[in-house]
PDB file of N, CA and C in Angstrom:
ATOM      1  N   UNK A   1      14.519   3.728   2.741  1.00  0.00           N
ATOM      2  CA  UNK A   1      13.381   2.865   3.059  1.00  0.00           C
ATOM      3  C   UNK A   1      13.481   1.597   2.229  1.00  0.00           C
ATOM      4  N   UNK A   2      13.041   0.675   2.882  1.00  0.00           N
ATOM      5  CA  UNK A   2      13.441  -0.751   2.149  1.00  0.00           C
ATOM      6  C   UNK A   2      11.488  -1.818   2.164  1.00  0.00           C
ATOM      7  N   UNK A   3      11.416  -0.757   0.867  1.00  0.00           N
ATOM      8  CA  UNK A   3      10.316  -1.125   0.880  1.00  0.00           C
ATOM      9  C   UNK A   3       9.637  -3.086   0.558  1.00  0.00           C
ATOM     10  N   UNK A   4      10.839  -3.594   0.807  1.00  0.00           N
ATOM     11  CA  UNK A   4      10.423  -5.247   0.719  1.00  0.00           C
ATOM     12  C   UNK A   4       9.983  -5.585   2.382  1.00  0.00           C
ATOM     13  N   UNK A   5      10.172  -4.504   3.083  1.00  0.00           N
ATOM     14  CA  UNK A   5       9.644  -4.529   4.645  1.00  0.00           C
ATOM     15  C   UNK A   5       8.277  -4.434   4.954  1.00  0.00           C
ATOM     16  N   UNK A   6       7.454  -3.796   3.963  1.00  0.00           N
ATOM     17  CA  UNK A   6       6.362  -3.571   4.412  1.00  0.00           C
ATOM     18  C   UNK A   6       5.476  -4.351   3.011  1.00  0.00           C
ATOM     19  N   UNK A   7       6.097  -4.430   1.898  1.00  0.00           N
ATOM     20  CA  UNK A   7       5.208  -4.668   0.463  1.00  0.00           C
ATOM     21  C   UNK A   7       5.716  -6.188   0.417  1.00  0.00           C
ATOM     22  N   UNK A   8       4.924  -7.103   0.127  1.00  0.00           N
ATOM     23  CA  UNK A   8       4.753  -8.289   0.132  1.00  0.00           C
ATOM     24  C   UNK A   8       3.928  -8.750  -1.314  1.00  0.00           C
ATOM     25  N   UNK A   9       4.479 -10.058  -1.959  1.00  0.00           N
ATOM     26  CA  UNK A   9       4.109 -10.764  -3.433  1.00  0.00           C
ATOM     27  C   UNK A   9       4.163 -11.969  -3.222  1.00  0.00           C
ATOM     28  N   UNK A  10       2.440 -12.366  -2.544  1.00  0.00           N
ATOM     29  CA  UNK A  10       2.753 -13.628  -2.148  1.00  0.00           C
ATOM     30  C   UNK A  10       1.111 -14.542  -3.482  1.00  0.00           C
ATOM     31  N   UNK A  11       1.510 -15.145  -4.540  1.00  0.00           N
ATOM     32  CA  UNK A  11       0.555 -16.114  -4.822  1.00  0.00           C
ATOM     33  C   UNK A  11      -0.790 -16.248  -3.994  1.00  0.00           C
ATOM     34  N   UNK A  12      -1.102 -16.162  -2.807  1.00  0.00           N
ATOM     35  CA  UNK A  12      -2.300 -16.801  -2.264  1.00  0.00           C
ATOM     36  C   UNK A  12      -2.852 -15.301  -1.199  1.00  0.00           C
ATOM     37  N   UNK A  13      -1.970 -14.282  -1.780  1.00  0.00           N
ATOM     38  CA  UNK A  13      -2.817 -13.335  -1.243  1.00  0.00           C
ATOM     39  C   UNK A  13      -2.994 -12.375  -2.967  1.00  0.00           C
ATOM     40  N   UNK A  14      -4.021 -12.045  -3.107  1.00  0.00           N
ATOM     41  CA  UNK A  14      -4.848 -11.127  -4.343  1.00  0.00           C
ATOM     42  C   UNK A  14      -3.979 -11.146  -5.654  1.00  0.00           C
ATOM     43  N   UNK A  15      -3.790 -12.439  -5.645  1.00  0.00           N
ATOM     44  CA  UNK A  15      -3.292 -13.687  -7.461  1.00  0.00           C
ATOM     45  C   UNK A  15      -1.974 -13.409  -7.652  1.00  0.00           C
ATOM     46  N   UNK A  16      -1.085 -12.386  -6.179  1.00  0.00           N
ATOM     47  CA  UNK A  16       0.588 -12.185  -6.188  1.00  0.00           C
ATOM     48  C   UNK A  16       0.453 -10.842  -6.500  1.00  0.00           C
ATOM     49  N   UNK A  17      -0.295 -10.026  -6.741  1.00  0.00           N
ATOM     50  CA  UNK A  17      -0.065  -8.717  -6.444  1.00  0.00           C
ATOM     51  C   UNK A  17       0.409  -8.275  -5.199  1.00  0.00           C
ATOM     52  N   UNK A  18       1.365  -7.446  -5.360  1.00  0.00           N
ATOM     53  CA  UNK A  18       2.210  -6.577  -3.909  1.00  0.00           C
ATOM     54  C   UNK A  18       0.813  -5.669  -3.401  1.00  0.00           C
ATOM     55  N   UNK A  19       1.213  -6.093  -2.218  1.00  0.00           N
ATOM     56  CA  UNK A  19       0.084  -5.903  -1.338  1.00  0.00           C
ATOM     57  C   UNK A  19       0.947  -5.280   0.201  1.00  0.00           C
ATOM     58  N   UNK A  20       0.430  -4.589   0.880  1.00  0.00           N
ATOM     59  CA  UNK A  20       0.711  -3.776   2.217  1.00  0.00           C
ATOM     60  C   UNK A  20       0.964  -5.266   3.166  1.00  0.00           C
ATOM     61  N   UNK A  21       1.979  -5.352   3.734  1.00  0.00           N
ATOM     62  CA  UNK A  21       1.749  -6.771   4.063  1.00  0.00           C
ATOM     63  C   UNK A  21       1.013  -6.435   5.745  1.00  0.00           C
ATOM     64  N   UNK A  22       0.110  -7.512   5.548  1.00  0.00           N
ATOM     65  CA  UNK A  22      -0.781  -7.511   6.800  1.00  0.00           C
ATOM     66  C   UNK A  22      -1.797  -6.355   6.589  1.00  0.00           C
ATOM     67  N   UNK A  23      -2.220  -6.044   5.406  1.00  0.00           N
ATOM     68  CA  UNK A  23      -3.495  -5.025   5.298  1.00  0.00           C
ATOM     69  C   UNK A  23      -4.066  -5.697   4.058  1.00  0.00           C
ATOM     70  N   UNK A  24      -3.725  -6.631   3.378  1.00  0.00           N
ATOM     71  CA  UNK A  24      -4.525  -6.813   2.149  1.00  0.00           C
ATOM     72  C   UNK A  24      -5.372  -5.373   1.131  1.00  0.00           C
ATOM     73  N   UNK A  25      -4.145  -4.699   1.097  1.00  0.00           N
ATOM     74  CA  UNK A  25      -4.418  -3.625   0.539  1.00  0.00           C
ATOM     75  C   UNK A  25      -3.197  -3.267  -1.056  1.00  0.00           C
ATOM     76  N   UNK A  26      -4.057  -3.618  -2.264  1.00  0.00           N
ATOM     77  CA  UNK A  26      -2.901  -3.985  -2.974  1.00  0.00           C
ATOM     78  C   UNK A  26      -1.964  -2.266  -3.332  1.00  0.00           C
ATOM     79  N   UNK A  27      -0.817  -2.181  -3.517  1.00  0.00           N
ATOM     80  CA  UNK A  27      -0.086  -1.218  -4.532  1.00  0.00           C
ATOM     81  C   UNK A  27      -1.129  -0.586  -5.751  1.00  0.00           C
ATOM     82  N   UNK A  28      -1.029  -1.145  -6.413  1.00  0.00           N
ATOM     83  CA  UNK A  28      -2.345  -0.548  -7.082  1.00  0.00           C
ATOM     84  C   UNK A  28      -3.352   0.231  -6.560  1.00  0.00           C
ATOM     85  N   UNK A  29      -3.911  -0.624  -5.880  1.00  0.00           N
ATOM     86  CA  UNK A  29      -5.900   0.361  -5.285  1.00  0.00           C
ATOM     87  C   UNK A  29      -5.466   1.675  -4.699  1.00  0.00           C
ATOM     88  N   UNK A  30      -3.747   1.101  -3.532  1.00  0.00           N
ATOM     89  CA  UNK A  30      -3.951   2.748  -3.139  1.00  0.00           C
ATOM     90  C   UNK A  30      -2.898   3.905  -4.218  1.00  0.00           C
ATOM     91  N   UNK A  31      -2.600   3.364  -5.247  1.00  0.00           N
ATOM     92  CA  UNK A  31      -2.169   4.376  -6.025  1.00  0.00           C
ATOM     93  C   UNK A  31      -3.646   4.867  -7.219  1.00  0.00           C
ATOM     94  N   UNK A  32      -4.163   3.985  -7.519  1.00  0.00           N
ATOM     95  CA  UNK A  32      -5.499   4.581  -7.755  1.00  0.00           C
ATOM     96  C   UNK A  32      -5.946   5.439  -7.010  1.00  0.00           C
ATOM     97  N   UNK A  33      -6.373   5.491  -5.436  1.00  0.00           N
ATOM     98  CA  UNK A  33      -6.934   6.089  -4.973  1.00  0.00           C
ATOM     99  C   UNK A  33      -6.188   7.492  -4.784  1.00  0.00           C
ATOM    100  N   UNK A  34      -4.731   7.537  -4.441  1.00  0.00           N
ATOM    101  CA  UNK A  34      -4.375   8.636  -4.464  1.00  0.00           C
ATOM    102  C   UNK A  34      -4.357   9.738  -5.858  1.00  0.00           C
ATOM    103  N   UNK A  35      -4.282   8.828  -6.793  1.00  0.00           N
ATOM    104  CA  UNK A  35      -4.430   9.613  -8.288  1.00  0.00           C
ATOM    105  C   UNK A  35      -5.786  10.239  -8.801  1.00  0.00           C
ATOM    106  N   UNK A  36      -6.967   9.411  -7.865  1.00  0.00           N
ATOM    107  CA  UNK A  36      -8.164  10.277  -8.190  1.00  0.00           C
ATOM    108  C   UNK A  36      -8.195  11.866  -7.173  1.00  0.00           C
ATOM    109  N   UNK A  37      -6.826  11.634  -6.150  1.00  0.00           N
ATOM    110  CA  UNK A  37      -7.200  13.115  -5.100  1.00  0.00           C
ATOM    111  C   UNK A  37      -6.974  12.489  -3.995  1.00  0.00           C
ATOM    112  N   UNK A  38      -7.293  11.511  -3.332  1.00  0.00           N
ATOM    113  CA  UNK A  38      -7.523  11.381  -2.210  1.00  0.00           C
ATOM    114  C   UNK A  38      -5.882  11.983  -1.079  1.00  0.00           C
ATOM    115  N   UNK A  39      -5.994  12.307  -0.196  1.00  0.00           N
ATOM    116  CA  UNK A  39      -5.414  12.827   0.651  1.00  0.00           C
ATOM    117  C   UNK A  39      -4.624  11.691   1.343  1.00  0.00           C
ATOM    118  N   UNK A  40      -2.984  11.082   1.725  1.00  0.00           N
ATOM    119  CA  UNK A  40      -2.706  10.275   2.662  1.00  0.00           C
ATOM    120  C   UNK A  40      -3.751  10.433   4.089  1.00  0.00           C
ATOM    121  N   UNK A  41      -4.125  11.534   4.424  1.00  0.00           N
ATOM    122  CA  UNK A  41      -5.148  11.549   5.571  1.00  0.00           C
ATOM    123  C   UNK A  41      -6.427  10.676   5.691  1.00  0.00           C
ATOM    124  N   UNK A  42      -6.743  10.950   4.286  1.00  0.00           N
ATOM    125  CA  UNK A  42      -8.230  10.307   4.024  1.00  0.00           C
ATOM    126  C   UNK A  42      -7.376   8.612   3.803  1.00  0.00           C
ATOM    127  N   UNK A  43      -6.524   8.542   3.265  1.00  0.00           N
ATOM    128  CA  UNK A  43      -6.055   6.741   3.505  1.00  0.00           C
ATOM    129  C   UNK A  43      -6.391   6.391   4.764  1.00  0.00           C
ATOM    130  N   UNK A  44      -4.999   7.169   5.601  1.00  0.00           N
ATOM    131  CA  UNK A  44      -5.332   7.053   7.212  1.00  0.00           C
ATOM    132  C   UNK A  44      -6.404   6.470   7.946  1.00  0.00           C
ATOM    133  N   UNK A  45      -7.238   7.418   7.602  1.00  0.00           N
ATOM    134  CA  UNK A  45      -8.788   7.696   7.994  1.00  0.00           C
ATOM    135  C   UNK A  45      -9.843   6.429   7.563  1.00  0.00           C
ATOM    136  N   UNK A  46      -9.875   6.211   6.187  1.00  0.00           N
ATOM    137  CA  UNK A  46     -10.921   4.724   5.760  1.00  0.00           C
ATOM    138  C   UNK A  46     -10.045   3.903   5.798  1.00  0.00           C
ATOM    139  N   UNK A  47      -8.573   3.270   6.212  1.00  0.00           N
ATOM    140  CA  UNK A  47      -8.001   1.992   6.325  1.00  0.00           C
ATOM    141  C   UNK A  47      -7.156   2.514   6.973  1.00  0.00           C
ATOM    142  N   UNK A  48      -7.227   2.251   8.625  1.00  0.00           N
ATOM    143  CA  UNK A  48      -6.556   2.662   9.715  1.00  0.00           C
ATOM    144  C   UNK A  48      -6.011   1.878  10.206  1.00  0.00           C
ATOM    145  N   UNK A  49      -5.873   0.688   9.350  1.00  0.00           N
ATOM    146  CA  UNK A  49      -4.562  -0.665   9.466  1.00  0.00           C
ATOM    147  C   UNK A  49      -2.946  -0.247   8.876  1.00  0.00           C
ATOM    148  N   UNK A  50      -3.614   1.001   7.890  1.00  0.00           N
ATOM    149  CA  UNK A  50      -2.240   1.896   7.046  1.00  0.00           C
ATOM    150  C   UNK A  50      -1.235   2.508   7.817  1.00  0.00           C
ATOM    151  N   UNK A  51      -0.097   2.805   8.121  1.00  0.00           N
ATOM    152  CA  UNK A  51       1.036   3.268   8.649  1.00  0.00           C
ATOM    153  C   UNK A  51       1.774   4.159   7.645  1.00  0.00           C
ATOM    154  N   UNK A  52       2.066   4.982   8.227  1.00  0.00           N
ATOM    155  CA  UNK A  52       2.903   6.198   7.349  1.00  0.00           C
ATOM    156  C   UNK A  52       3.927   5.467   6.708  1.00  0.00           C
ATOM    157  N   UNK A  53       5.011   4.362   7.392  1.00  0.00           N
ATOM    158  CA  UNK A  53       5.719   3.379   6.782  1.00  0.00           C
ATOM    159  C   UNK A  53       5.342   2.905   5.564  1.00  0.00           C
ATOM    160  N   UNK A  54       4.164   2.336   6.016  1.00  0.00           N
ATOM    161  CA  UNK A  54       3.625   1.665   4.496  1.00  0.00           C
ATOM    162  C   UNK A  54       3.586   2.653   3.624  1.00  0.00           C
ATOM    163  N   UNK A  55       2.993   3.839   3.318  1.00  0.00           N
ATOM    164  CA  UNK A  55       3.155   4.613   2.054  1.00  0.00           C
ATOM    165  C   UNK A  55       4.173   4.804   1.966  1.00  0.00           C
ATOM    166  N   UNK A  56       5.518   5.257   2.747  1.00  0.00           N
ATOM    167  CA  UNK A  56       6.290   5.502   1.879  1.00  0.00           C
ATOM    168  C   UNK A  56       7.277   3.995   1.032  1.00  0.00           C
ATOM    169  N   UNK A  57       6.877   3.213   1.707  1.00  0.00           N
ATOM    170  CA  UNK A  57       7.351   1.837   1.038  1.00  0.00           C
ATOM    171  C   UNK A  57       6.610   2.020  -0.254  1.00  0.00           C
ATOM    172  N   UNK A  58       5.154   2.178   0.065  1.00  0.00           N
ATOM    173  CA  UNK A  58       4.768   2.320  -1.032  1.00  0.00           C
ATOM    174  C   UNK A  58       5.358   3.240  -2.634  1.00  0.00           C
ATOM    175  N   UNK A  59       5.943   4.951  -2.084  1.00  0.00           N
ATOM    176  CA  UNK A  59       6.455   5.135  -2.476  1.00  0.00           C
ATOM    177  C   UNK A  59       7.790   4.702  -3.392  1.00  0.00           C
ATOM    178  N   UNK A  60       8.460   4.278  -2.325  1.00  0.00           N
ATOM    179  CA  UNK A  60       9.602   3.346  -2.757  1.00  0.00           C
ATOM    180  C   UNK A  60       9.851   2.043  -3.774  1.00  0.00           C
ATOM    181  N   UNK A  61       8.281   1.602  -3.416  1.00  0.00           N
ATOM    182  CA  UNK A  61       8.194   0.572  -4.638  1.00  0.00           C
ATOM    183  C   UNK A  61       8.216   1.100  -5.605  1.00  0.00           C
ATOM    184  N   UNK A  62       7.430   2.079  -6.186  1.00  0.00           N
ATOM    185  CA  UNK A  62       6.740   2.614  -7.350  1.00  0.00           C
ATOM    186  C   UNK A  62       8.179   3.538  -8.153  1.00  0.00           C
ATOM    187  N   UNK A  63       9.197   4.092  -6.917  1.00  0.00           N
ATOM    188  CA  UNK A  63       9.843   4.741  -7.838  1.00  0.00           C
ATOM    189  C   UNK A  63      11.262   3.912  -7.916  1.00  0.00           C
TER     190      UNK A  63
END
């Protein structure tokens, strides 16, 4: 997975934090959210702009 496909670091979106590109959803919030519990389902579910792609990019960034 080539997570520069889906994760984006652009200045004029949330001060250059990598962000879901085209969800304004930063790396951070949803690794917060998964670290308090939350379920990839429950992502799914309250931000249904999310794609299974994107987490695992997400993944991919992080490791």
């Amino acid at each position: 997975m080539n997570w520069k496909e889906r994760i984006v670091v652009d200045p004029s979106i949330l001060v250059g934090k990598p962000v879901i590109k085209g969800a304004r959803l930063s790396v951070d919030f949803l690794l917060k959210l998964l670290a308090t519990g939350w379920t990839e389902q429950q992502l799914f579910d309250n931000y249904p702009q999310l794609k299974p792609e994107d987490l695992h990019a997400l993944f991919a960034f992080v490791y």
